[in-house]
Protein backbone atom coordinates (compact mmCIF):
# COMPACT_ATOMS: atom_id res chain seq x y z
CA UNK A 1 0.00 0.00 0.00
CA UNK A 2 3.03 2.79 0.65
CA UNK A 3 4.76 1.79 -2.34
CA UNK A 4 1.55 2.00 -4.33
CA UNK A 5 1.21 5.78 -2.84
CA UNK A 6 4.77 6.58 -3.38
CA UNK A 7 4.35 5.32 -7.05
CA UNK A 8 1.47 7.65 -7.88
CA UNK A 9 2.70 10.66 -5.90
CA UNK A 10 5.86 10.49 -8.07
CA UNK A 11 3.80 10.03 -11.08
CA UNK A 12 1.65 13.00 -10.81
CA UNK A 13 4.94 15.27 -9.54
CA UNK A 14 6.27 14.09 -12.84
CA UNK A 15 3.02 15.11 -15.09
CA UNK A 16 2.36 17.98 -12.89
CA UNK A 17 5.24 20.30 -15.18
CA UNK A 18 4.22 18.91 -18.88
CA UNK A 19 0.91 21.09 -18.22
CA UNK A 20 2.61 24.02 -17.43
CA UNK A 21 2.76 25.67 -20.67
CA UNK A 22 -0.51 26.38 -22.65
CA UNK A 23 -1.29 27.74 -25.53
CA UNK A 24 -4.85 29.21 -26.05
CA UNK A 25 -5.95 29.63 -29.34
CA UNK A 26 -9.54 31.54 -30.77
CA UNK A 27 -8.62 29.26 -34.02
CA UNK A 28 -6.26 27.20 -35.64
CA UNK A 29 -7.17 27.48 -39.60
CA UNK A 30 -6.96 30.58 -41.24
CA UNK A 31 -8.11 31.82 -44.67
CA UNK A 32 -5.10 34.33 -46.02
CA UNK A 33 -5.16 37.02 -49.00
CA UNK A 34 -1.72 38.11 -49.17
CA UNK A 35 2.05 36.82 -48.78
CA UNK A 36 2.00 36.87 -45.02
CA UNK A 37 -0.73 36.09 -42.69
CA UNK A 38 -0.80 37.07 -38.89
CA UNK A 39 -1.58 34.86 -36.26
CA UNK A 40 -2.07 35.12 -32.27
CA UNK A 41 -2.69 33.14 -29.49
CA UNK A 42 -2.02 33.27 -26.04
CA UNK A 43 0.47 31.60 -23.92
CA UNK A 44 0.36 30.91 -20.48
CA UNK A 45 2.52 29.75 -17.69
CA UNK A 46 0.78 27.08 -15.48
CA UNK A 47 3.91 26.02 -14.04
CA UNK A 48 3.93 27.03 -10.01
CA UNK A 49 7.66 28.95 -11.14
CA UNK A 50 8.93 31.56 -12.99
CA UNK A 51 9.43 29.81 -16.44
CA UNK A 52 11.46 31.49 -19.63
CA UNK A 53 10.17 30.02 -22.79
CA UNK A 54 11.28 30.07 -26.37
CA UNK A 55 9.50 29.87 -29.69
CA UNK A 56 9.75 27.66 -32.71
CA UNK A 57 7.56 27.78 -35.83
CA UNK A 58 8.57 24.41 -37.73
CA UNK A 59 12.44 24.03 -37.49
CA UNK A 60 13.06 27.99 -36.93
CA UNK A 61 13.90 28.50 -33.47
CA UNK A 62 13.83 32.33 -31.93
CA UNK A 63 16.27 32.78 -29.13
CA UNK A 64 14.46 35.75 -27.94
CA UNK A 65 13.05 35.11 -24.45
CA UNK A 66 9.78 35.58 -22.89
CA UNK A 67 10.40 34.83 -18.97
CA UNK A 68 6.38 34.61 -17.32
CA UNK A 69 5.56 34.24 -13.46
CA UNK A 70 3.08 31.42 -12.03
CA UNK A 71 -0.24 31.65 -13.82
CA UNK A 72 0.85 35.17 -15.93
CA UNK A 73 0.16 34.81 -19.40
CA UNK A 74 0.89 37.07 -22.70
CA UNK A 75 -0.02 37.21 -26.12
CA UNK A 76 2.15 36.32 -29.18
CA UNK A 77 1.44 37.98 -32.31
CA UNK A 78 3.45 35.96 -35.12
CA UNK A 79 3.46 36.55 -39.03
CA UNK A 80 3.56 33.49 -41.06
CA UNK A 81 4.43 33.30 -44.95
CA UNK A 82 1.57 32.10 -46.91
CA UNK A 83 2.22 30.69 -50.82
CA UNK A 84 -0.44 32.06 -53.45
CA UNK A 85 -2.81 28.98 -53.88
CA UNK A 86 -1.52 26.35 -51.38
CA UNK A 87 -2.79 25.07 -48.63
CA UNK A 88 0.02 24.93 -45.67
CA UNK A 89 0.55 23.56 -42.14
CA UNK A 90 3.00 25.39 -39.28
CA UNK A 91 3.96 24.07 -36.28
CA UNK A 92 3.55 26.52 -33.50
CA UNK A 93 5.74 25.61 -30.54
CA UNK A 94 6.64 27.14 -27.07
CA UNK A 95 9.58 25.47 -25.33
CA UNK A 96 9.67 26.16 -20.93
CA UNK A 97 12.93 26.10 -19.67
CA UNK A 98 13.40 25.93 -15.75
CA UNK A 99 15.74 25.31 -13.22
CA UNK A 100 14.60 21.82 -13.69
CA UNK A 101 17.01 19.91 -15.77
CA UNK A 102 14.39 19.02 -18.30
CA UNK A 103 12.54 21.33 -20.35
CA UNK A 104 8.89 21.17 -22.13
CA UNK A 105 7.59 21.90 -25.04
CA UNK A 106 4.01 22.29 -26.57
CA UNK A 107 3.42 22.26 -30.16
CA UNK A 108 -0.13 23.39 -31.87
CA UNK A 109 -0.46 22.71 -36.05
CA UNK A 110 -2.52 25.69 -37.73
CA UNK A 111 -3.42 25.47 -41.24
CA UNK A 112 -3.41 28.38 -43.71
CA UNK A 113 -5.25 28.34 -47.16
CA UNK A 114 -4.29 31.06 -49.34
CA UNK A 115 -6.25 32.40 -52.36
């Protein structure tokens, strides 16, 4: 019976930090008109730390930081290239970096079709 508790209490310490970065999104396909299409969504820091997070869109990564507090949260406004006539796919990701020796990351797809 104590190992079984010590078992899940380690469990849920380790899934506790993979839900501490969220993205909140109003929508994740977009109809675009020109070359470049802008997209938002929020991210917030769940984590019970001060976090510093990175972004990635598909294999571009931005070192530029964004360090949030427990439960603060901020919007990202990002421009994404949209081809005339195709329909395309990004990968939105926000990597948290802590004093933990792991970090997390959380990815969203959003689809564009241009016309």
């Amino acid at each position: 019976m104590k190992t079984t508790i010590l078992i899940l209490s380690a469990l849920l310490t380790m899934s506790l930090p993979a839900m501490a970065n969220l993205h909140v999104w109003d929508q994740k396909q977009f109809q675009a008109y020109s070359d470049k299409t802008e997209v938002k969504f929020t991210l917030i820091n769940k984590y019970n730390k001060k976090a510093d997070y990175y972004l990635r869109i598909d294999n571009k990564s931005f070192p530029n930081k964004l360090s949030l507090g427990p439960n603060q949260d901020i919007e990202l406004n990002i421009n994404v290239k949209t081809p005339v006539g195709q329909k395309t796919m990004k990968k939105i990701c926000t990597r948290m970096v802590t004093d933990s020796p792991n970090s997390y990351e959380v990815c969203t797809n959003i689809k564009f079709e241009r016309y």
